[in-house]
Protein backbone atom coordinates (compact mmCIF):
# COMPACT_ATOMS: atom_id res chain seq x y z
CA UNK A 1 -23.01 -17.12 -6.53
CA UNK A 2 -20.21 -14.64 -5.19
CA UNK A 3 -20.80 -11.27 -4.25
CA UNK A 4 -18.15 -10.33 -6.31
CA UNK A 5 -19.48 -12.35 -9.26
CA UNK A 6 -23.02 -10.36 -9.08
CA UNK A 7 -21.08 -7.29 -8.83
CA UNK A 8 -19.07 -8.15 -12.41
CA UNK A 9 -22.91 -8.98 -13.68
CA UNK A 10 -24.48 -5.89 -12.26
CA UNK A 11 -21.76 -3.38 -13.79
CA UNK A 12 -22.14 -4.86 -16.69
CA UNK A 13 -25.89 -4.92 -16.79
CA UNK A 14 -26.10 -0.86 -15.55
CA UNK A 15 -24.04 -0.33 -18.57
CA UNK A 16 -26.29 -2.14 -20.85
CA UNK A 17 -28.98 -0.50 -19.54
CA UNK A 18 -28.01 2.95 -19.58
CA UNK A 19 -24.75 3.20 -21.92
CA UNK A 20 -23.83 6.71 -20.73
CA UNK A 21 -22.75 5.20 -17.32
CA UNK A 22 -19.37 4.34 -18.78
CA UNK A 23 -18.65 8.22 -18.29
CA UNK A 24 -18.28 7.34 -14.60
CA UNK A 25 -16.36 4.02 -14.76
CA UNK A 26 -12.95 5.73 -16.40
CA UNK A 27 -10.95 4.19 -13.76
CA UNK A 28 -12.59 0.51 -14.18
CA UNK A 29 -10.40 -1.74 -16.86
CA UNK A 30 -11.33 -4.87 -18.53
CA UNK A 31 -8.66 -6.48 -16.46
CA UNK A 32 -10.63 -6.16 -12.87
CA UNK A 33 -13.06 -8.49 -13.95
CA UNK A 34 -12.65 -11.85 -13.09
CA UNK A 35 -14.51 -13.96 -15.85
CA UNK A 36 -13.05 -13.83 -19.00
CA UNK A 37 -16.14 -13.72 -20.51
CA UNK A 38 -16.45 -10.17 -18.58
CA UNK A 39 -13.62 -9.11 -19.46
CA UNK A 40 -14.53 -9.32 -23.22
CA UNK A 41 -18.15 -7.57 -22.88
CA UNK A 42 -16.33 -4.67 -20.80
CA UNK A 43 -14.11 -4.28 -23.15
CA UNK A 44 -16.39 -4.44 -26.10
CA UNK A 45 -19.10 -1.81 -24.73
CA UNK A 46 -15.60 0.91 -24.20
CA UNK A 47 -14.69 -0.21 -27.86
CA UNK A 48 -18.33 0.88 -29.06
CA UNK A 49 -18.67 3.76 -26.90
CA UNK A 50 -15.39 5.02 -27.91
CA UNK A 51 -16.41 4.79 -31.57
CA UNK A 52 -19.67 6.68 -30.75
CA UNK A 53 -21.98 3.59 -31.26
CA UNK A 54 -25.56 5.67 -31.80
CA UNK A 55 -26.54 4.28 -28.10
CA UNK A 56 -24.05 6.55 -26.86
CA UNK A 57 -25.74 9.76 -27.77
CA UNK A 58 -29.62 8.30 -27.09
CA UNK A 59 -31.52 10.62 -25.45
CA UNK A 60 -34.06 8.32 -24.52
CA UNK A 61 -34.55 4.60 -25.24
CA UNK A 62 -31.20 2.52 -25.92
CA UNK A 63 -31.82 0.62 -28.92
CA UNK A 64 -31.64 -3.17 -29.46
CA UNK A 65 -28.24 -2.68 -31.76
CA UNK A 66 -26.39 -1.88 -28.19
CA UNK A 67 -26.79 -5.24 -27.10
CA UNK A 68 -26.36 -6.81 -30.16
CA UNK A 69 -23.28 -5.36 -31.43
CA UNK A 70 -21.71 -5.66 -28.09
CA UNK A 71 -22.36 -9.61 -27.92
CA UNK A 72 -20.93 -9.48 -31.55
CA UNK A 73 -17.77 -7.62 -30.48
CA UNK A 74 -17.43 -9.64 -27.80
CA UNK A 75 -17.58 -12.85 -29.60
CA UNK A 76 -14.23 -12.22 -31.44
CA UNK A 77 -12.20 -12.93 -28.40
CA UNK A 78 -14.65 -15.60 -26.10
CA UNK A 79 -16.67 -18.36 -27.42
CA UNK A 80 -20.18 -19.49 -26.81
CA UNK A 81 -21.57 -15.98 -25.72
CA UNK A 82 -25.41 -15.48 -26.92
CA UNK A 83 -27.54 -12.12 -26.70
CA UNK A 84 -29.47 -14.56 -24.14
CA UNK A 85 -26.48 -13.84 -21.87
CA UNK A 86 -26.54 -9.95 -22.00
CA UNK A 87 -30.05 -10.08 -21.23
CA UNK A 88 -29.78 -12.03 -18.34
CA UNK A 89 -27.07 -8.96 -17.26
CA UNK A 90 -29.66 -6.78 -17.69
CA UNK A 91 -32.11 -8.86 -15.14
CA UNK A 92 -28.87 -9.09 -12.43
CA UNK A 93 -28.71 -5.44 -12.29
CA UNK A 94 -31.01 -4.24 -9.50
CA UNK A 95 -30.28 -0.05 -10.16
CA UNK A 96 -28.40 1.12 -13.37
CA UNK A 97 -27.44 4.37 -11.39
CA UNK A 98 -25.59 2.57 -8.69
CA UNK A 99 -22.83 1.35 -11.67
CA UNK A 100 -20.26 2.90 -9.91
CA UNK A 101 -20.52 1.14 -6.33
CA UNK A 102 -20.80 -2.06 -8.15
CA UNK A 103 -17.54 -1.65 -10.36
CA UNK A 104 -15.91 -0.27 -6.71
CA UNK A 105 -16.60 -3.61 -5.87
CA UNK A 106 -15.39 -5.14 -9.44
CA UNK A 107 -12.04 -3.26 -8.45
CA UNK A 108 -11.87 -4.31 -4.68
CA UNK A 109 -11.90 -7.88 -6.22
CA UNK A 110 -9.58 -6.89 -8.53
CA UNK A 111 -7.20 -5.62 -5.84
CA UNK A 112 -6.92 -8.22 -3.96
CA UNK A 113 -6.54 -11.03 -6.54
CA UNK A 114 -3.72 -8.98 -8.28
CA UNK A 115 -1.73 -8.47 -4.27
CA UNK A 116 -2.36 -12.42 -4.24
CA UNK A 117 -0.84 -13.31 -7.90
CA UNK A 118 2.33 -10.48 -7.41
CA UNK A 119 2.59 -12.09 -3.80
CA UNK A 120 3.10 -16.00 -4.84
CA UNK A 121 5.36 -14.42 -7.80
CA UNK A 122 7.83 -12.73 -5.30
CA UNK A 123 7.83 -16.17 -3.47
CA UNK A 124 8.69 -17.92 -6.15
CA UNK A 125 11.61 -15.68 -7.59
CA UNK A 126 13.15 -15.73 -3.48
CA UNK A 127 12.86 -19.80 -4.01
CA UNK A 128 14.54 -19.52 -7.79
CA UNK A 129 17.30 -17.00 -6.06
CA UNK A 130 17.94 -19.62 -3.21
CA UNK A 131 18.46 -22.36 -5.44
CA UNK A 132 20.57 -20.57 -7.80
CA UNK A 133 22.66 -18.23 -5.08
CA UNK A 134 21.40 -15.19 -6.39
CA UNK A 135 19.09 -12.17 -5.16
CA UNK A 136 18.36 -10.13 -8.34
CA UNK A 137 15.28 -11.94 -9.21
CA UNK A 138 14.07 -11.73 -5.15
CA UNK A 139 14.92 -7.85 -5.17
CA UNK A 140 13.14 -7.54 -8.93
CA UNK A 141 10.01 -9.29 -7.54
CA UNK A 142 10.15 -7.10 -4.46
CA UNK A 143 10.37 -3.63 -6.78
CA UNK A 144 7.47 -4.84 -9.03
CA UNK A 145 5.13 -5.89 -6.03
CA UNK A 146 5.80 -2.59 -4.31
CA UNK A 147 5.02 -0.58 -7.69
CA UNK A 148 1.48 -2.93 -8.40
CA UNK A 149 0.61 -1.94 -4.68
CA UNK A 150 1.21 2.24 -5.51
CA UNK A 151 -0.45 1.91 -8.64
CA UNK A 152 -3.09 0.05 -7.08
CA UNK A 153 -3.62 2.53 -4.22
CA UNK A 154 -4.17 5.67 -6.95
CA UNK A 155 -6.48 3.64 -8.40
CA UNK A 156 -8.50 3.16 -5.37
CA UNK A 157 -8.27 6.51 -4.53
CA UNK A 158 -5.96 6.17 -1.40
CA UNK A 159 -2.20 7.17 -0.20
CA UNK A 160 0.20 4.69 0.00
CA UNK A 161 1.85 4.17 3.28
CA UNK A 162 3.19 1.65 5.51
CA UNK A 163 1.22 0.55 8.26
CA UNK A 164 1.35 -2.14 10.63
CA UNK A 165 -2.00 -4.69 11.06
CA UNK A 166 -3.66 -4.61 14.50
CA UNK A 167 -3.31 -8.28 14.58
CA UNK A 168 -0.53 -9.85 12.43
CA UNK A 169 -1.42 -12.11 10.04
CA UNK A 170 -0.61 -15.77 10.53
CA UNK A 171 1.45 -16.98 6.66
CA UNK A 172 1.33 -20.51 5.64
CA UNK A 173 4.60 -21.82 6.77
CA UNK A 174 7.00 -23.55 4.11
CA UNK A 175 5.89 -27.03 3.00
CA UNK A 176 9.16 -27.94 2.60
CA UNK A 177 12.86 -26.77 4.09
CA UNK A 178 14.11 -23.56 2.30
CA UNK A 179 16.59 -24.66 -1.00
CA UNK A 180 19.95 -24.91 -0.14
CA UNK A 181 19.18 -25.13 3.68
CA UNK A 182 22.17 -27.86 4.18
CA UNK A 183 24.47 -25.37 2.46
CA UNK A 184 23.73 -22.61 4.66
CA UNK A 185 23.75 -24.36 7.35
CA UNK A 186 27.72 -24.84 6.91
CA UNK A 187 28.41 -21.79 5.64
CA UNK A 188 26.97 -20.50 8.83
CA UNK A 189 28.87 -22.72 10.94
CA UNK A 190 32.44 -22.09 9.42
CA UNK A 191 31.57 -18.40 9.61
CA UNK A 192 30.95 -18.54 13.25
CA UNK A 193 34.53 -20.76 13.90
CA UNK A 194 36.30 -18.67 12.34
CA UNK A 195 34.84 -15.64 13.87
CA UNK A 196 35.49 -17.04 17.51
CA UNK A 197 38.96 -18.30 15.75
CA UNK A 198 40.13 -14.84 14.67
CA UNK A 199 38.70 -12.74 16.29
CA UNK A 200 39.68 -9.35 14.42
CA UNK A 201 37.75 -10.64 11.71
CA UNK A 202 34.45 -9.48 13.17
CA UNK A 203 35.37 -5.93 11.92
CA UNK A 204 35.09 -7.32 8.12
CA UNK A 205 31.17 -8.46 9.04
CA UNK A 206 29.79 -6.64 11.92
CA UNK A 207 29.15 -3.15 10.06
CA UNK A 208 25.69 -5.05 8.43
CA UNK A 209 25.63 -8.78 9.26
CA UNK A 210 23.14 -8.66 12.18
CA UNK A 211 21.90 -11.95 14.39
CA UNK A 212 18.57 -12.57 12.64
CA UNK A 213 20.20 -12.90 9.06
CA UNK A 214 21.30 -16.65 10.45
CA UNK A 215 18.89 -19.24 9.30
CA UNK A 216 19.16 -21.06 12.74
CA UNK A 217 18.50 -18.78 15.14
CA UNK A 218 20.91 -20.55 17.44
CA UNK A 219 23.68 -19.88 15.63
CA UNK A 220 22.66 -16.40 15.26
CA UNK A 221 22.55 -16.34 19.17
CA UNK A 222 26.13 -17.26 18.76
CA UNK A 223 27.20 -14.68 16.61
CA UNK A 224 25.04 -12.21 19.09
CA UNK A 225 27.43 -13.27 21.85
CA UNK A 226 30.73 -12.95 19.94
CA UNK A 227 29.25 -8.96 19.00
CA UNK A 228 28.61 -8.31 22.70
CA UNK A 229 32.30 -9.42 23.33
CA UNK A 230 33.22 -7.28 19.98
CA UNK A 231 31.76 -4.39 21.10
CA UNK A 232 33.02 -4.31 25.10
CA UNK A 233 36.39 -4.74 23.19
CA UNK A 234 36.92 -7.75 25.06
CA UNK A 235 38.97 -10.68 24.25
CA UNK A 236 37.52 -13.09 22.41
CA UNK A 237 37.64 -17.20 23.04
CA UNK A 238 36.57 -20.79 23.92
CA UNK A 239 36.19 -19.47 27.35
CA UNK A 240 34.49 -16.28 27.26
CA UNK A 241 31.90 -16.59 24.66
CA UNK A 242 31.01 -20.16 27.05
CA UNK A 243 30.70 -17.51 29.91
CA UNK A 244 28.60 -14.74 27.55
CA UNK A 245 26.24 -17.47 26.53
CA UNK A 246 25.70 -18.17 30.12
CA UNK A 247 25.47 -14.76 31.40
CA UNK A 248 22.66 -14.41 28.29
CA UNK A 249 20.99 -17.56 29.86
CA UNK A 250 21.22 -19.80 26.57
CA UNK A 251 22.82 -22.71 28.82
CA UNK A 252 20.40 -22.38 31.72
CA UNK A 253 17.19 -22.68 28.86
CA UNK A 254 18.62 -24.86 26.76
CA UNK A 255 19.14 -22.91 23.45
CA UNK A 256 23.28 -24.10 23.33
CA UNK A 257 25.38 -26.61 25.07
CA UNK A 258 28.72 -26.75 25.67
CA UNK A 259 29.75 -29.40 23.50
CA UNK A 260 28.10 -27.01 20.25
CA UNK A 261 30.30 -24.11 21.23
CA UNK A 262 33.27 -26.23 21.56
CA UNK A 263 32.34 -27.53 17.85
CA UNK A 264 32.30 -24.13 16.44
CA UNK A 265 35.80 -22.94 17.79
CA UNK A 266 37.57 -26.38 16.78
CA UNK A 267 39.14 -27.44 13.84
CA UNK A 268 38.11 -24.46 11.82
CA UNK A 269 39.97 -24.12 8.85
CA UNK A 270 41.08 -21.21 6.68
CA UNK A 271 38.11 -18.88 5.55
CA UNK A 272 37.53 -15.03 4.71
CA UNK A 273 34.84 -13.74 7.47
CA UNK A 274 33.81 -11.33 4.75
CA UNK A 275 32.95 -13.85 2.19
CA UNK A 276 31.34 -16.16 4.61
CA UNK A 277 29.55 -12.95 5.89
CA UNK A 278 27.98 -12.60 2.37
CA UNK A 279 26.60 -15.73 1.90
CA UNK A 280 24.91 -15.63 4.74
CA UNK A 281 23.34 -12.73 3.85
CA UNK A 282 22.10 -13.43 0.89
CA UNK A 283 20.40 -16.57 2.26
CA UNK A 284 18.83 -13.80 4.71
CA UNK A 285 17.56 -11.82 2.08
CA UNK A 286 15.71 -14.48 -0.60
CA UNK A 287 14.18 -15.67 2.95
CA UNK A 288 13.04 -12.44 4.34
CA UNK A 289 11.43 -12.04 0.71
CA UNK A 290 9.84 -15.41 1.31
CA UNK A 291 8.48 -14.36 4.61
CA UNK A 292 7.06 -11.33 3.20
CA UNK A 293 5.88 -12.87 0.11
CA UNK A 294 3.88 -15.04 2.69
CA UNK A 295 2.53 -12.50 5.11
CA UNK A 296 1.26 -10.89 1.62
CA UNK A 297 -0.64 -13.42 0.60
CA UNK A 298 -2.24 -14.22 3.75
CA UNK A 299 -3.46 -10.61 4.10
CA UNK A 300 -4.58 -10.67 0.14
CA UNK A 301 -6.64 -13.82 0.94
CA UNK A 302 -8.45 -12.24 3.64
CA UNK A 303 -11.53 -10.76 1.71
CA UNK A 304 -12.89 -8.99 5.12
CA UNK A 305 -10.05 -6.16 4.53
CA UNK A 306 -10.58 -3.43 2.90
CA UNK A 307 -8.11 -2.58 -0.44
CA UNK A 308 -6.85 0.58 1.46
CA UNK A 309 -5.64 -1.17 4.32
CA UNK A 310 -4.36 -4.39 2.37
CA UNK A 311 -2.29 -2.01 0.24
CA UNK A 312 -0.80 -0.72 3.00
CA UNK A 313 -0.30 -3.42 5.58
CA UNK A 314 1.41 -4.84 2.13
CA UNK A 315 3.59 -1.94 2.42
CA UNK A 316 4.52 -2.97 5.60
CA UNK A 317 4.99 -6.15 5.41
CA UNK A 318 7.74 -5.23 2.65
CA UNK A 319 9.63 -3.30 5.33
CA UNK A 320 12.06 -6.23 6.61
CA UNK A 321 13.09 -6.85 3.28
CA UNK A 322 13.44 -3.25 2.34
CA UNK A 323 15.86 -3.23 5.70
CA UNK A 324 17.86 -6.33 4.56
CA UNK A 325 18.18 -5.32 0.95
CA UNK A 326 20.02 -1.86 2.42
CA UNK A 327 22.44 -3.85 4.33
CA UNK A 328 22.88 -6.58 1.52
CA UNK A 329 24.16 -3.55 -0.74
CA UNK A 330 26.47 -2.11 2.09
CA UNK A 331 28.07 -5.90 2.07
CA UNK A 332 28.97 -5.43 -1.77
CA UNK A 333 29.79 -2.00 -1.81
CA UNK A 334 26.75 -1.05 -3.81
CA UNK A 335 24.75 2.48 -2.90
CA UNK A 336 21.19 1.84 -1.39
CA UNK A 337 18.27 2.05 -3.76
CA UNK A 338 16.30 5.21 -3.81
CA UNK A 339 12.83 5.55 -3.83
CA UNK A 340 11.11 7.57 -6.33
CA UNK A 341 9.93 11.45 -5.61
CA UNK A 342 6.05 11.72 -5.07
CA UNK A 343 4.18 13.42 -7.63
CA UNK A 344 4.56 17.16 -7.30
CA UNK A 345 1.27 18.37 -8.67
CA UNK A 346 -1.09 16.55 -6.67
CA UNK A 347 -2.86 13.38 -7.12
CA UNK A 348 -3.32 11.76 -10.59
CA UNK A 349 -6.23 11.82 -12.26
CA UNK A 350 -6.59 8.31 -11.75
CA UNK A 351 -6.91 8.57 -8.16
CA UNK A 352 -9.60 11.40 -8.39
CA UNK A 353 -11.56 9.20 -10.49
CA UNK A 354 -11.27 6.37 -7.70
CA UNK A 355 -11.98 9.01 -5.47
CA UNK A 356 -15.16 10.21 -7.04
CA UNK A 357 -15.95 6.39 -7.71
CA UNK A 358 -16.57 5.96 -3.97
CA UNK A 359 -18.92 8.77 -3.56
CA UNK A 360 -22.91 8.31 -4.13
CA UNK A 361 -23.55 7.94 -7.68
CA UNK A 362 -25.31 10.67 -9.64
CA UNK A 363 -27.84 11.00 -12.17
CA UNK A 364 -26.33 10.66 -15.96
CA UNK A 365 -28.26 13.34 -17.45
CA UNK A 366 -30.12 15.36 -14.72
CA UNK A 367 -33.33 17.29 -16.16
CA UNK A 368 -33.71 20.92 -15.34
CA UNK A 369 -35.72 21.15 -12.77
CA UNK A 370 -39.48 22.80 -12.54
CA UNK A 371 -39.51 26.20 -10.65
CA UNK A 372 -40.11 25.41 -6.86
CA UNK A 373 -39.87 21.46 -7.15
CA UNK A 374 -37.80 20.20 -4.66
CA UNK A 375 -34.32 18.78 -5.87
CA UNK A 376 -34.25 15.23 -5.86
CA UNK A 377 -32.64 12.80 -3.23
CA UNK A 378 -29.79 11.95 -4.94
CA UNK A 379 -28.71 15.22 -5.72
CA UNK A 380 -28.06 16.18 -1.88
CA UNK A 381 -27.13 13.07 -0.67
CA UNK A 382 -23.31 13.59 0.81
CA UNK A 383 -20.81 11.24 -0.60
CA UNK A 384 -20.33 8.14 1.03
CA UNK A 385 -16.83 6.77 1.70
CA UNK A 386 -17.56 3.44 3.59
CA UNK A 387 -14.06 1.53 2.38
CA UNK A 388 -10.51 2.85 3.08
């Protein structure tokens, strides 16, 4: 059995045991818990504690009817779920006072499953977009991922930020070549003959097409060498872009040959730069949102990390698509997107309760205690905040 699996069970169990524990799981949801089956008990002891089931206001002993009538509640929406079950909650659970470091747990589970699921859906909207020419459904994916990762990090009870891993993670490559890769590939190759062609058409492109957003990064090694001659305001031919390529050492290692740049400036036919320009950029940007969609997914996989840090090398790895994106909109015209203002009166109340969620549990209903006993352990323990 999982760790995480005997966490779902213990949570559950604690609040079985001791019903007002559900005061200090708030912030935990039905929808963290992996099982189904779970996910309907969960739900069911909220339903009964909202309703002020008389196990919610017992002093003492929690009577028989809380277990029952949650397995009943329960029942509507699973099948095959017994009091047996529940009681064998009740054994998993080794402390009822610890409920909130096991649902912690529940929702560290949670995290990372949900980072996975939004991760393979941005993947497959940037394949969708690269089959269809489009980027909306890419850019969509993007904006939803980025908003499950904020909402994720107030829930955890951390500040979302970009931040770079220590050691990259290693994505799963492509099984297969990128949709469309045979169209791209020409598009890319016209564009580049009739940049070295006309040369005055590199003004219509080289505000935001940059080398990388070429999907063979020897053609975008090209298209380097034809800025460099752009920018010196040199002239620009057959001749010297075969001497910038040598001076750049892509003869002497093998990257081009001649007979590839004399292939780009010949028989080129007519062909707006511009338009060229922005099909080749939006090739770059449904496979920069494949790329990140990866490098997601292999961090989300990796249970070792810790939900603060996954959220926010996330983050990160959203940053080369968040740079593309800006110069995909200056292509068209459009203005950049702008990112919503922070919160102005502090954090939410769902990130306190995350926040208080990772501190040592406390007693549900502390007795007064007896003049001069000493106050128990878990009343001065200092919180403990082992997960970012």
């Amino acid at each position: 059995m999982s760790p995480l699996l005997e966490a779902e069970q213990a949570v559950l169990g604690a609040v079985l045991l001791e019903p007002g524990q559900l005061r200090q799981l708030g912030w935990l949801t039905p929808e963290h818990f992996h099982r189904p089956v779970h996910q309907a008990l969960f739900a069911a002891l909220r339903k009964l504690h909202a309703d002020r089931h008389p196990a919610s206001t017992a002093e003492n002993s929690v009577p028989l009817s809380w277990v029952t009538d949650t397995v009943a509640e329960a029942g509507r929406h699973v099948r095959g779920l017994n009091a047996s079950y529940a009681h064998s909650l009740i054994s998993a659970c080794p402390r009822p006072g610890h409920a909130p470091v096991y649902g912690r747990m529940v929702l560290e589970g949670a995290i990372h499953r949900s980072v996975t699921a939004h991760a393979i859906r941005l993947h497959q909207a940037a394949r969708a977009d690269a089959l269809r020419g489009d980027v909306e459904g890419a850019l969509r994916g993007a904006d939803v991922l980025r908003d499950v990762l904020n909402d994720l990090a107030r829930r955890w009870g951390t500040e979302p930020r970009p931040v770079a891993p220590g050691t990259p993670p290693t994505p799963s490559p492509a099984a297969t070549p990128p949709p469309g890769w045979a169209t791209v590939a020409e598009e890319e190759q016209i564009l580049l003959g009739v940049l070295a062609e006309r040369p005055k058409s590199m003004d219509e492109v080289v505000g935001w097409l940059r080398p990388d957003d070429f999907a063979d990064p020897t053609r975008g090694e090209v298209y380097r060498c034809l800025g460099a001659l752009h920018h010196r305001g040199e002239p620009i031919d057959r001749i010297t872009l075969l001497w910038e390529a040598q001076r750049r050492g892509l003869l002497a290692d093998g990257t081009l040959s001649r007979d590839q740049l004399a292939a780009l400036c010949d028989g080129v036919g007519p062909g707006s730069a511009e338009w060229l320009g922005e099909q080749v950029m939006r090739s770059s940007v449904t496979r920069t949102a494949a790329a990140s969609a990866r490098a997601i997914r292999a961090l989300a996989e990796n249970e070792a990390l810790a939900p603060g840090r996954l959220i926010n090398h996330a983050l990160h790895a959203l940053s080369p698509l968040d740079e593309v994106r800006t110069r995909w909109h200056a292509a068209n015209g459009r203005p950049p997107p702008t990112s919503p203002a922070p919160a102005p009166n502090g954090p939410p109340p769902a990130q306190v309760h995350a926040a208080r969620a990772r501190s040592a549990p406390r007693p549900i209903s502390p007795s007064p205690a007896a003049p001069g006993s000493a106050s128990s352990p878990a009343a001065v323990r200092p919180p403990s905040r082992g997960h970012g």
